[in-house]
Protein backbone atom coordinates (compact mmCIF):
# COMPACT_ATOMS: atom_id res chain seq x y z
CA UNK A 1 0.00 0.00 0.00
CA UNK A 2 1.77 3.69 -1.39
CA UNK A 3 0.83 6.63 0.26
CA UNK A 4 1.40 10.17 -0.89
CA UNK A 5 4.23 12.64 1.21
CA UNK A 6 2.29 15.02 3.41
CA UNK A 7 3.78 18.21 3.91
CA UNK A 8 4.38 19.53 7.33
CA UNK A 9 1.68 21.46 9.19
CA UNK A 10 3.52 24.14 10.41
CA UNK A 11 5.69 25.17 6.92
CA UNK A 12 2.22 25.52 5.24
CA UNK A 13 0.82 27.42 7.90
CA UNK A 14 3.89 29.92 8.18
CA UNK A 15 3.80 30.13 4.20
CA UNK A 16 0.04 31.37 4.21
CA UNK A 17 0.94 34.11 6.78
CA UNK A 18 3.41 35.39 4.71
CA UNK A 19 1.73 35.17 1.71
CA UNK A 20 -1.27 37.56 3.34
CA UNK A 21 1.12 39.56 5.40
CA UNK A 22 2.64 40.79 2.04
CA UNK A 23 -0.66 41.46 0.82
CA UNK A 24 -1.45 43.18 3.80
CA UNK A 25 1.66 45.34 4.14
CA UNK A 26 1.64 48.92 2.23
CA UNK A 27 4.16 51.34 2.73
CA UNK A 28 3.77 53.45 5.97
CA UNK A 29 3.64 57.17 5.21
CA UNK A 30 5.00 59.12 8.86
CA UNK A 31 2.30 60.56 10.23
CA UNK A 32 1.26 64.38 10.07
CA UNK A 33 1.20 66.74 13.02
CA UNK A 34 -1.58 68.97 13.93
CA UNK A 35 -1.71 72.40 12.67
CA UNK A 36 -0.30 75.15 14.76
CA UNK A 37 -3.11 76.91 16.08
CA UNK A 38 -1.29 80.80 14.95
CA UNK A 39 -3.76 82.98 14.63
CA UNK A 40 -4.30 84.49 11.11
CA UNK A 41 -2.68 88.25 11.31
CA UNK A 42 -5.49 91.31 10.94
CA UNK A 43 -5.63 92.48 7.42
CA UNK A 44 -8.20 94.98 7.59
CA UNK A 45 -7.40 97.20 10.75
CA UNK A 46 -9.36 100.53 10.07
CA UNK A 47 -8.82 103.65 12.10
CA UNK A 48 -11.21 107.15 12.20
CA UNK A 49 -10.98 109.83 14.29
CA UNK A 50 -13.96 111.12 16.20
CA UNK A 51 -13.66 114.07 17.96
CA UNK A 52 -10.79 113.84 20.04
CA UNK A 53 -10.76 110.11 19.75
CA UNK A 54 -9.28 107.26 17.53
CA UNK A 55 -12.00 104.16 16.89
CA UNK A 56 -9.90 101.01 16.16
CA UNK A 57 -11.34 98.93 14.59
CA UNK A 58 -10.60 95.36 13.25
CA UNK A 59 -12.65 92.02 12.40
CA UNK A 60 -12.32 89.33 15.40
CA UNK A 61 -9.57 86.74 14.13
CA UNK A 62 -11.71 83.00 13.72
CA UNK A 63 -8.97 80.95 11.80
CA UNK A 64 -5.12 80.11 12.20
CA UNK A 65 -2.79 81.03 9.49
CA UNK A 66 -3.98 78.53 7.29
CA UNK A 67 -7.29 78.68 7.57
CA UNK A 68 -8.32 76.13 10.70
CA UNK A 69 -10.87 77.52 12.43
CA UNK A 70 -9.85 78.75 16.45
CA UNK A 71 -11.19 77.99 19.62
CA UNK A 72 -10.65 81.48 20.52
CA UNK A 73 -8.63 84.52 21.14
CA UNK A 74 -6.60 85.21 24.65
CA UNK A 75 -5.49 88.37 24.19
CA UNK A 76 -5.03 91.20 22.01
CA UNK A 77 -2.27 93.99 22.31
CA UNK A 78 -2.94 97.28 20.45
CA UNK A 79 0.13 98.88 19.38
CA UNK A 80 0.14 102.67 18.43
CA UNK A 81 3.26 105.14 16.88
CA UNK A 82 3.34 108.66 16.71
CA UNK A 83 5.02 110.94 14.23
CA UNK A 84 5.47 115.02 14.44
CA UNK A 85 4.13 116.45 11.32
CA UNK A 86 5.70 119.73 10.70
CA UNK A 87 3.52 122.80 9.76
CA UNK A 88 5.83 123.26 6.31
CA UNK A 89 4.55 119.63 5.46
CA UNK A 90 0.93 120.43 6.44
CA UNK A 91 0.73 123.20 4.05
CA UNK A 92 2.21 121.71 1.29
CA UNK A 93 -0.73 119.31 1.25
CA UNK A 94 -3.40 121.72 1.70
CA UNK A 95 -1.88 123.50 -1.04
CA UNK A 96 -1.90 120.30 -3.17
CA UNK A 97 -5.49 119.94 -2.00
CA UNK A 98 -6.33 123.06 -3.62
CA UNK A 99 -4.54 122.41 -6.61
CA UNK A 100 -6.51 118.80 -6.99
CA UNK A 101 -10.02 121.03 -6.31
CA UNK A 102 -9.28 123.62 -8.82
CA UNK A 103 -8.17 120.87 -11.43
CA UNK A 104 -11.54 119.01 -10.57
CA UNK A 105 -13.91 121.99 -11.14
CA UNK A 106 -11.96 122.79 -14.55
CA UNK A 107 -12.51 119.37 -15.15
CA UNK A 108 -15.97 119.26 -15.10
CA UNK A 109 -16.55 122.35 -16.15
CA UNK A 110 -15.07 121.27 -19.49
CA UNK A 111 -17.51 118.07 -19.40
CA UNK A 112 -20.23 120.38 -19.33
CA UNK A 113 -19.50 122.52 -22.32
CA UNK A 114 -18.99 118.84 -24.56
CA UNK A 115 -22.04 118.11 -23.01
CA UNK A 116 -23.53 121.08 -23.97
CA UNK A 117 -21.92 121.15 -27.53
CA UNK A 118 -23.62 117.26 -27.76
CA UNK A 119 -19.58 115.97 -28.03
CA UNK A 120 -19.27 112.42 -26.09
CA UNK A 121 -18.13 111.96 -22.56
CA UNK A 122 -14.68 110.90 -22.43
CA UNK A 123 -14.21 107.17 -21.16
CA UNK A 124 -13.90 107.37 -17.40
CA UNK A 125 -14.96 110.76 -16.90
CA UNK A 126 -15.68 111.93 -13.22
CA UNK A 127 -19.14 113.49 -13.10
CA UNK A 128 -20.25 116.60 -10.57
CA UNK A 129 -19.65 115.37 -6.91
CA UNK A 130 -18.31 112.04 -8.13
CA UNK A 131 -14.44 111.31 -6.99
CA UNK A 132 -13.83 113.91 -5.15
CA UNK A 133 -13.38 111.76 -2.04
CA UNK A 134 -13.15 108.51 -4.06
CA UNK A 135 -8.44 108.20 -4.23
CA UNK A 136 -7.03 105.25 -3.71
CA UNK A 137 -6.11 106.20 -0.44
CA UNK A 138 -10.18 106.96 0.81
CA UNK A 139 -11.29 103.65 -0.74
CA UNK A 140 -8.73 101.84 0.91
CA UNK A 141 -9.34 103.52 4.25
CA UNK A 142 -12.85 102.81 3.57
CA UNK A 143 -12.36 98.98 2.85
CA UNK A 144 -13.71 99.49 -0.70
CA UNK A 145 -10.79 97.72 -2.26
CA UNK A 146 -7.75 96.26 -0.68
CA UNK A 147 -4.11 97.87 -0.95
CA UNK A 148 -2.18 96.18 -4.00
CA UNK A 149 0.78 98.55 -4.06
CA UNK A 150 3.17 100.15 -2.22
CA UNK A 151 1.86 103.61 -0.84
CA UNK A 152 6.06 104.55 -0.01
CA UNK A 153 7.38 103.87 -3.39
CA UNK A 154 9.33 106.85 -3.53
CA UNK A 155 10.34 106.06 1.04
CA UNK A 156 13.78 104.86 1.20
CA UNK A 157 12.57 101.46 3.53
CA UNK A 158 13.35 98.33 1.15
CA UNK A 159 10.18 95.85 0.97
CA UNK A 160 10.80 92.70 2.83
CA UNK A 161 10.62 90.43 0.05
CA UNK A 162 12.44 91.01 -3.21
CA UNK A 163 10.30 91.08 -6.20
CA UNK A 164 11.75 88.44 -8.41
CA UNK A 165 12.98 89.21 -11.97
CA UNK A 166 10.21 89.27 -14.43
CA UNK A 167 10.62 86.77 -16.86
CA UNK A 168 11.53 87.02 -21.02
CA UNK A 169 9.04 87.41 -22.98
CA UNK A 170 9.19 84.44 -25.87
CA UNK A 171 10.79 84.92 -29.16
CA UNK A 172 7.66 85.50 -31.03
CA UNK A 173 6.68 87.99 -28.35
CA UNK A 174 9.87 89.96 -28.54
CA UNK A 175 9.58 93.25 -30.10
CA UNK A 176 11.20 93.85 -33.21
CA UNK A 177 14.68 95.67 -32.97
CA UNK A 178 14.21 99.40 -34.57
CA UNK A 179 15.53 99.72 -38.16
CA UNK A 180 18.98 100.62 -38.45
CA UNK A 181 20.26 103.35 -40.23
CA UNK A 182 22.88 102.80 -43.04
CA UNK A 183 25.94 105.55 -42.21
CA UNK A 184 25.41 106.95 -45.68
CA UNK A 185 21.77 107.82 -45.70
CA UNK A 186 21.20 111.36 -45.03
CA UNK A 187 19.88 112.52 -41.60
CA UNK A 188 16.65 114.56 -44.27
CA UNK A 189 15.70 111.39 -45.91
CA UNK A 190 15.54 108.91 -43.05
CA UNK A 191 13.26 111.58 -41.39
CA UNK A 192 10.70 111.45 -44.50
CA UNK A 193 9.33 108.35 -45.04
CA UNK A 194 7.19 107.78 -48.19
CA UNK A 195 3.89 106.39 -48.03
CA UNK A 196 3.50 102.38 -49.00
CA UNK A 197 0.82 104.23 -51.90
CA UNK A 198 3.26 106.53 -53.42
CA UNK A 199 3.18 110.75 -53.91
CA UNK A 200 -0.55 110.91 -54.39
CA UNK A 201 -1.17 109.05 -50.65
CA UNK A 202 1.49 111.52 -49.03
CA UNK A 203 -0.77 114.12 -50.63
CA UNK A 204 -3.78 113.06 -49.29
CA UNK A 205 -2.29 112.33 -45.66
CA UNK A 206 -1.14 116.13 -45.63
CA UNK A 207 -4.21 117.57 -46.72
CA UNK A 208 -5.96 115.51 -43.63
CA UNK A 209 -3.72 116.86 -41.17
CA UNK A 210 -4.80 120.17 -42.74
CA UNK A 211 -8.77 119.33 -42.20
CA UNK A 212 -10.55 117.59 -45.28
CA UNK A 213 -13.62 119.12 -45.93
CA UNK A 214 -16.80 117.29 -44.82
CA UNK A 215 -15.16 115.70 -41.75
CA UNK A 216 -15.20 116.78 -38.21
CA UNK A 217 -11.70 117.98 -36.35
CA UNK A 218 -10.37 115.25 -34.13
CA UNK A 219 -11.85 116.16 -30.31
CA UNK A 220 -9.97 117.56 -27.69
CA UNK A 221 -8.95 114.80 -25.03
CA UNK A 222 -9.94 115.57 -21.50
CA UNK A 223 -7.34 114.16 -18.90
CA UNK A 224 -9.64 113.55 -15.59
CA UNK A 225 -8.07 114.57 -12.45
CA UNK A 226 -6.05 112.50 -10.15
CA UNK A 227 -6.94 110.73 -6.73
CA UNK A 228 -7.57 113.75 -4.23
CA UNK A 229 -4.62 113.96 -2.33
CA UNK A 230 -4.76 112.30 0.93
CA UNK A 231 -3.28 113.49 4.54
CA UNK A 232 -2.21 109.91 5.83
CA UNK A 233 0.39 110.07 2.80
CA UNK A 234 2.19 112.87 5.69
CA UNK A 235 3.13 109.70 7.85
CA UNK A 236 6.24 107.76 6.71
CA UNK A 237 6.86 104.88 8.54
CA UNK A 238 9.88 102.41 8.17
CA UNK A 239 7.88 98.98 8.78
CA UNK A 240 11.24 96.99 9.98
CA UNK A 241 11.48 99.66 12.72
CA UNK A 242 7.82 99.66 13.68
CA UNK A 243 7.91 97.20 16.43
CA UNK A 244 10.68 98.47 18.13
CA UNK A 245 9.60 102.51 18.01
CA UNK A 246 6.23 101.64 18.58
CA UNK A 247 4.68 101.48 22.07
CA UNK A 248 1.64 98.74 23.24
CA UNK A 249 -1.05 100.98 24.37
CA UNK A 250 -3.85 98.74 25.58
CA UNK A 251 -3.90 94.96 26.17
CA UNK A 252 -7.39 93.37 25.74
CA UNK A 253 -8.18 89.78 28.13
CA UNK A 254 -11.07 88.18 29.79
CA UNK A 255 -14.29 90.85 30.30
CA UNK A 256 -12.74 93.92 28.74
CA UNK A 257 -11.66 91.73 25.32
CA UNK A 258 -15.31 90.19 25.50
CA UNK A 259 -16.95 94.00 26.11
CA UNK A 260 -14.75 95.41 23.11
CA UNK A 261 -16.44 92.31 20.78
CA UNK A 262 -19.36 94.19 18.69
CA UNK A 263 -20.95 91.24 16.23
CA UNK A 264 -17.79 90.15 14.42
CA UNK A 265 -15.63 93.17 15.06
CA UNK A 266 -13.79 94.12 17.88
CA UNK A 267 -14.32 98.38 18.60
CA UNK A 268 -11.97 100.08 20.75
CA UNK A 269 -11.46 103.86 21.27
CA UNK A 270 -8.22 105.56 22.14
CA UNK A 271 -7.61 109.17 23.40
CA UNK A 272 -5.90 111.67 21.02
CA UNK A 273 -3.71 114.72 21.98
CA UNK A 274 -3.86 117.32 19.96
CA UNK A 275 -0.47 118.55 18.80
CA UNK A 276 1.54 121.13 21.00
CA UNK A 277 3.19 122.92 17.70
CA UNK A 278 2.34 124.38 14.81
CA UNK A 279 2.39 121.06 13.40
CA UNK A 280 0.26 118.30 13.55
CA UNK A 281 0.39 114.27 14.93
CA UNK A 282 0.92 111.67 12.70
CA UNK A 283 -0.91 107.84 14.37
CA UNK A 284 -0.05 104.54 12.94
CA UNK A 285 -1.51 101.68 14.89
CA UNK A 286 -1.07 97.52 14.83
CA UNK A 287 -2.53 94.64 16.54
CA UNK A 288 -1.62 91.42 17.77
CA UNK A 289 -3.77 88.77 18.86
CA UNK A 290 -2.67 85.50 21.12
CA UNK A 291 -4.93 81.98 20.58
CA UNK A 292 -6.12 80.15 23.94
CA UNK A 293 -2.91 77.53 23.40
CA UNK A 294 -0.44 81.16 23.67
CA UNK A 295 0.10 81.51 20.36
CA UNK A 296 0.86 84.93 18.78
CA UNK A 297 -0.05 85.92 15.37
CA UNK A 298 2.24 88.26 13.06
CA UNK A 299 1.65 91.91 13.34
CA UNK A 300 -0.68 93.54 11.47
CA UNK A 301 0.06 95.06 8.37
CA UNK A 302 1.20 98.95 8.11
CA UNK A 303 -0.91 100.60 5.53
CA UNK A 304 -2.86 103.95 4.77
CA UNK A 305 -6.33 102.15 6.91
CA UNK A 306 -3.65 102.12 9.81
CA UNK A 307 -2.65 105.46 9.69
CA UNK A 308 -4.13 108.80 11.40
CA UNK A 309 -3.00 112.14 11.01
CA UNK A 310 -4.99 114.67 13.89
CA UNK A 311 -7.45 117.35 12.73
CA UNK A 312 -9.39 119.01 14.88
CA UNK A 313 -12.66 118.00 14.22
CA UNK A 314 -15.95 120.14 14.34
CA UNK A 315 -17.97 120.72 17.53
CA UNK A 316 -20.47 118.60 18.38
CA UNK A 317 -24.49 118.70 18.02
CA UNK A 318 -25.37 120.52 21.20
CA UNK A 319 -28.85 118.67 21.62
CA UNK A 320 -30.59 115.45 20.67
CA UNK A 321 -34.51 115.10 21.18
CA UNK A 322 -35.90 111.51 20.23
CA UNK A 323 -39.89 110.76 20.03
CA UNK A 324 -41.33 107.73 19.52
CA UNK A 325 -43.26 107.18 16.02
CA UNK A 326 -45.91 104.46 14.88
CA UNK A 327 -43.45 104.21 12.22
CA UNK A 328 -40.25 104.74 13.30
CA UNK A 329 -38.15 106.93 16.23
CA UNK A 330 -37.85 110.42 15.04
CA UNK A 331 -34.66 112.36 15.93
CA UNK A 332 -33.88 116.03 16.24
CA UNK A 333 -30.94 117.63 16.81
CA UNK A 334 -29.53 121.89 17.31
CA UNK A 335 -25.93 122.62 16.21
CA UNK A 336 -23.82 125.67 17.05
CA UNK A 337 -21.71 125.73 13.86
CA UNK A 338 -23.18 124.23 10.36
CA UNK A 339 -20.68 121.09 9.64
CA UNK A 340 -18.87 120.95 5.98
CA UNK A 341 -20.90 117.41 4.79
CA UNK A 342 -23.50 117.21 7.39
CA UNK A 343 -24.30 114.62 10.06
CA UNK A 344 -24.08 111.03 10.49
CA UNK A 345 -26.58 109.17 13.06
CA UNK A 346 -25.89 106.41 15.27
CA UNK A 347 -27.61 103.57 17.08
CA UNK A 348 -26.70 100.97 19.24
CA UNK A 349 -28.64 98.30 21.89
CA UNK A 350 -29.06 99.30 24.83
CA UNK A 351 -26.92 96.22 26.11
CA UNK A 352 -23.55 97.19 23.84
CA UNK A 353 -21.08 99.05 24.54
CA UNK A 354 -19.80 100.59 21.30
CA UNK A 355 -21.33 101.88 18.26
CA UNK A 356 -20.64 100.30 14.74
CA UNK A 357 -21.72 101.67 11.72
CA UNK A 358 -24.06 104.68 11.56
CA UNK A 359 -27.60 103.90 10.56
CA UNK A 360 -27.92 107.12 8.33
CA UNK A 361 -25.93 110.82 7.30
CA UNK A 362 -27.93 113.62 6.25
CA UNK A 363 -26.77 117.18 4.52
CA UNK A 364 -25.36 119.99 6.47
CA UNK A 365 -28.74 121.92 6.68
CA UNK A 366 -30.68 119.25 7.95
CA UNK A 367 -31.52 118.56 11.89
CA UNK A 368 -33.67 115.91 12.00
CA UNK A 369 -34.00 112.04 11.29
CA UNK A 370 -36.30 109.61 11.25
CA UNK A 371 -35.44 105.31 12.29
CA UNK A 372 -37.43 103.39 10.16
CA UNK A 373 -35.72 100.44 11.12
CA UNK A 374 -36.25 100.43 14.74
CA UNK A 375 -38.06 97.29 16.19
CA UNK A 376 -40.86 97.49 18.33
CA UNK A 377 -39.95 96.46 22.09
CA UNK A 378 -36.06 97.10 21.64
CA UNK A 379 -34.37 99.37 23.63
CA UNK A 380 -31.52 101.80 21.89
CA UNK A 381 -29.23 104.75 22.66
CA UNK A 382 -29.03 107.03 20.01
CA UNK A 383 -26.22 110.17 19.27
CA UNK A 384 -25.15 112.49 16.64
CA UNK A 385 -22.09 113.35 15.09
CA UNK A 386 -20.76 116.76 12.61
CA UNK A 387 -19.01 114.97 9.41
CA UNK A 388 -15.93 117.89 7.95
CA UNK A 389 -14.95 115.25 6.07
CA UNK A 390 -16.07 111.71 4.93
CA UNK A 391 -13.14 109.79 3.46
CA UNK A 392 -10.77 109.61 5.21
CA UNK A 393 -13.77 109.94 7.85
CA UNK A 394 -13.21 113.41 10.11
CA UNK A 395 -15.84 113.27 12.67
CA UNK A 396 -17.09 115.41 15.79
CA UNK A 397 -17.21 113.53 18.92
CA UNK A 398 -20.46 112.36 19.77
CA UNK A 399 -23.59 114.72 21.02
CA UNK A 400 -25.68 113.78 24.12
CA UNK A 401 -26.60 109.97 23.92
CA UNK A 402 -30.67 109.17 24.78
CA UNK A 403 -31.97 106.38 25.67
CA UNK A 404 -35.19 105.12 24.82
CA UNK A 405 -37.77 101.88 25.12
CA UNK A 406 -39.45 101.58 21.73
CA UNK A 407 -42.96 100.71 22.68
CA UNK A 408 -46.23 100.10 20.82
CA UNK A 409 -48.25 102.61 22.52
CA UNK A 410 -50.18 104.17 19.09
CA UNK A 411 -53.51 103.68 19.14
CA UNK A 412 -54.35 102.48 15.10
CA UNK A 413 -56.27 104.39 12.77
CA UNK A 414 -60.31 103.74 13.62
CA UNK A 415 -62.42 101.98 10.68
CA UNK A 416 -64.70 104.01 8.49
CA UNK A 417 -67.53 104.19 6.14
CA UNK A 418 -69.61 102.05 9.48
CA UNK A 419 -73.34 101.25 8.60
CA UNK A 420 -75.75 99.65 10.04
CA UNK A 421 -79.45 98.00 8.36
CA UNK A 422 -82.60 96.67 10.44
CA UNK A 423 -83.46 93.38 9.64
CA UNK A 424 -86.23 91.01 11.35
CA UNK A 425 -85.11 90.38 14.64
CA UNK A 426 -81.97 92.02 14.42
CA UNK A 427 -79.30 94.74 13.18
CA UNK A 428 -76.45 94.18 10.79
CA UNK A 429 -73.64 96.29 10.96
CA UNK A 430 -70.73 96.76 8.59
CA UNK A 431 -67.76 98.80 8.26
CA UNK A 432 -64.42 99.10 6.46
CA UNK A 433 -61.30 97.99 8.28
CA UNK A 434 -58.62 100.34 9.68
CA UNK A 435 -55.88 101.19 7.53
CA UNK A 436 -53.69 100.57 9.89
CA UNK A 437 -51.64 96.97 9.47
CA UNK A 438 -51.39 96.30 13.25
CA UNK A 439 -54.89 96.04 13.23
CA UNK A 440 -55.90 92.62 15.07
CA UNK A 441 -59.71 93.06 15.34
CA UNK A 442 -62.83 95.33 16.09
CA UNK A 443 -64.84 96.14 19.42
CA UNK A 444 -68.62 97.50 18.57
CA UNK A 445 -70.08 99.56 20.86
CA UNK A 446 -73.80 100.54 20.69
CA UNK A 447 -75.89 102.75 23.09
CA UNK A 448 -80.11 104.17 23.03
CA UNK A 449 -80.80 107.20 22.49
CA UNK A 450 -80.09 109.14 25.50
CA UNK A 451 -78.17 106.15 27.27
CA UNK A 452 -74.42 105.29 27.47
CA UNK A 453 -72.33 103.23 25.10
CA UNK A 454 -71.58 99.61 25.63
CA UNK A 455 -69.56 96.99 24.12
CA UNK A 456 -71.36 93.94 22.47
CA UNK A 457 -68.13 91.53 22.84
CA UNK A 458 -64.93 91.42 25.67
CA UNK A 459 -62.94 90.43 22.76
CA UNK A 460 -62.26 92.06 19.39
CA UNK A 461 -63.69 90.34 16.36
CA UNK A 462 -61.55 90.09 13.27
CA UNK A 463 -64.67 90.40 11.10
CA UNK A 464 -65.87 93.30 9.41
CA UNK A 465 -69.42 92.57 10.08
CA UNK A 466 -71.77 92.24 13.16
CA UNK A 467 -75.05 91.05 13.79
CA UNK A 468 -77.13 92.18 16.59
CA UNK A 469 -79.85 90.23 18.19
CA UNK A 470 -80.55 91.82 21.37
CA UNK A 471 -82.92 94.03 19.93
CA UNK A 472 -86.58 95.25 20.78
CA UNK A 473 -89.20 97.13 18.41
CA UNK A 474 -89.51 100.49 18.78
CA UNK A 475 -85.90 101.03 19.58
CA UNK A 476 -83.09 103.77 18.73
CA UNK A 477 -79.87 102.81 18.43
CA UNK A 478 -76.65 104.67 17.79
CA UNK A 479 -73.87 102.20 16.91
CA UNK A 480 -69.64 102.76 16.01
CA UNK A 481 -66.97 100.39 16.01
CA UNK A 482 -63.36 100.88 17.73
CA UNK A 483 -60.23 99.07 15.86
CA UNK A 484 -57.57 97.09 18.32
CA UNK A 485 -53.84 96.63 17.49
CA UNK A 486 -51.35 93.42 18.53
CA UNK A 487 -50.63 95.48 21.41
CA UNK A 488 -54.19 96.52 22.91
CA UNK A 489 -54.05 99.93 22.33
CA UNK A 490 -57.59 101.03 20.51
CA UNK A 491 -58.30 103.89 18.24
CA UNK A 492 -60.60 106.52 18.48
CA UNK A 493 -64.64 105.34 17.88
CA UNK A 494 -65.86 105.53 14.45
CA UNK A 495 -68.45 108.06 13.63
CA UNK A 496 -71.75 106.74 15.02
CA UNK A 497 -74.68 105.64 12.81
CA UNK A 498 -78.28 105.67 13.90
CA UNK A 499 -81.16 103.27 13.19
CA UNK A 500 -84.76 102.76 14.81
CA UNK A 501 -85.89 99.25 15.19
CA UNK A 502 -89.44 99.12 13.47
């Protein structure tokens, strides 16, 4: 009897494992650390004056460096440098401003007459009141568009970062070299070119630079004015040296950084003092922000948004009135001097601490406002400010703040055109609803002849009919209907109508 060889048990078994463990196996990559948790450095750090006051203002940081969202900011440091502006350098701009105002009203004053004379606007013409506050430097101060170049070309500070070489341009890019002159052609003849079409062309192109008849001279080209000069460009600042000349001026943790946190900015205001000299005071502020691990970001970036140079600033509103409205808070306001642009309005909840953004502006001759957008049951503060200038914005400090509870306590608008017909056994009554649109139903009230008026129902009906049953013949009966609002306040009685019962 043959038998066949039997391999070992334990070679097979130790072949299959390293048959799958190759399968298995891949190649290990190492693994990849967390991200740091730096916080992402302030890009758009925007500074106004207000009175005697700088508002810094910047968007709360919510990501690291690279775009990972944060658990949250520790601290904040707000930096600040000040530079003496001499009163030689002061003028010199206001003189340039001048200059730029009287170029701007030639300007347009020439794009009137084409108008007038029916010639076409140039391309990119500046109309009346357009631009004149509209540089590069107020829309960048304004956040309209961000800075792309450097403000300091002509400043003797060095960028941080070379700007490589630009590259080539390809062959068939290259311009062609310019034509050569031979050594013997004469300097008259390489000056007069002949036309490709011979004598009679050359003939023709002279007698159109002369003016062909039938055709209309070429128009005059209008060069618009240039950005209007702007008084941050006064403050140079090396940005290497920043750090170092610059002093930390407030450091924001725990209750105060959470109190300075309005939506998704963070507002903070900083005493000014106005210049000693002749001259005036150059600002330039930074910030820094720490993450909950300690963390710091890299300092924000110097630009015109960051810069300040002190005016003095018009004087303040010297009164604010507010009265509630069934539409709205009306405000009213006296002024001892009549501001350059006018006045800008403010409103904030009760409960915060800073303003943002003002809720309206209004012209220089105007004293009075009206909120549409106030809510009903919200509490707010209200002030004022004179506006010299808008961009960059040059504002008075604020007027008187008031306080006020916005309550629904305007009776609506009664209904009209009420009637009222006898029927068998009972009165109808009709009427038109209240124009009003807080209207939530009506209360009829009727009364005999004589007698006093009572209600027919505790509750308002959101009808605009009623039926009457508690009647007797013989009767007279007056009858009007009163109009109730979401809040309970009722209007005034509709006029009353009278019917006898037959």
């Amino acid at each position: 009897m043959s038998s066949s060889p039997r391999l070992p048990v334990r070679p097979v078994l130790a072949l299959l494992l390293a048959t799958f463990g190759l399968q298995a196996c891949g190649h290990k990559k190492p693994p990849i650390p967390p991200p740091r948790m730096i916080p992402q450095a302030v890009f758009n750090l925007r500074i106004q004056q207000r009175g005697h006051e700088a508002v810094v203002r910047f968007p709360y940081p919510t990501t690291n460096y690279r775009g990972v969202a944060l658990s949250g900011i520790e601290r904040i440091e707000v930096y600040r440098l000040v530079n003496e502006i001499p009163a030689d350098a002061v003028q010199l701009y206001e003189e340039k401003v001048e200059d730029w105002k009287k170029e701007t009203e030639e300007y347009q004053e020439a794009l009137r007459e084409r108008q007038m004379a029916g010639l076409a606007t140039p391309e990119g013409a500046v109309e009346d009141g357009e631009g004149e506050a509209e540089g590069l430097d107020e829309q960048i101060a304004e956040g309209v568009v961000e800075e792309t170049i450097d403000r300091d070309a002509t400043s003797p500070v060095e960028p941080f970062e070379e700007l490589e070489e630009p590259p080539s341009p390809r062959q068939d890019e290259a311009e062609e070299p310019d034509e050569v002159l031979e050594e013997e052609t004469p300097l008259e003849e390489a000056m007069s070119v002949e036309p490709a079409g011979g004598a009679d062309e050359e003939e023709a192109g002279l007698e159109g630079v002369e003016g062909v008849e039938g055709e209309e001279p070429e128009e005059e080209t209008l060069r618009a004015p240039g950005p209007r000069p702007s008084p941050v460009d006064l403050i140079l600042v090396d940005s290497r040296r920043y750090e170092k000349d610059a002093e930390v001026i407030a450091t924001l943790e725990g209750s105060e950084l959470d109190s300075a946190v309005q939506g998704a900015d963070v507002i903070l205001r900083v005493p000014l003092e106005p210049p000693a000299g002749e001259g005036t005071v150059g600002y330039v502020f930074a910030v820094r922000t720490w993450s909950t691990e300690g963390l710091e970001s890299a300092l924000s970036p110097i630009g015109p948004p960051a810069k300040l140079l002190y005016q003095e600033p018009p004087a303040a509103p010297d009164s604010l009135a507010i009265e509630p409205q069934p539409r709205g808070i009306q405000l009213e306001w006296t002024a001892s001097e009549t501001p350059e642009e006018g006045f800008r309005i403010y409103r904030r909840d009760a409960q915060a601490r800073e303003y943002t953004e003002s809720i309206g502006t209004v012209g220089p001759e105007i004293t009075q406002y009206t909120d549409y957008g106030a809510t009903l049951g919200a509490r707010y503060i209200y002030a004022v400010t004179a506006v010299t200038r808008s961009a960059p914005l040059l504002e008075s400090a604020l007027s008187v703040e008031r306080e006020i509870l916005y309550q629904d306590r305007f009776e609506p608008d009664p209904p009209g055109s009420l009637v009222a017909f006898p029927e068998e056994g009972q009165v109808r009554v009709l009427w038109d609803a209240s124009p009003s649109d807080d209207v939530v139903g009506y209360i009829i009230y009727r009364r005999r002849e004589g007698g006093s008026a009572k209600a027919l129902d505790d509750e308002p009906i959101d009808d605009l009919e009623y039926v009457d049953t508690d009647i007797e013949p013989g009767q007279v009966l007056l009858y009007a209907a009163v109009a109730v609002d979401g809040a309970g306040n009722r209007s005034a009685a509709s006029p009353e109508v009278r019917v006898r019962i037959p």
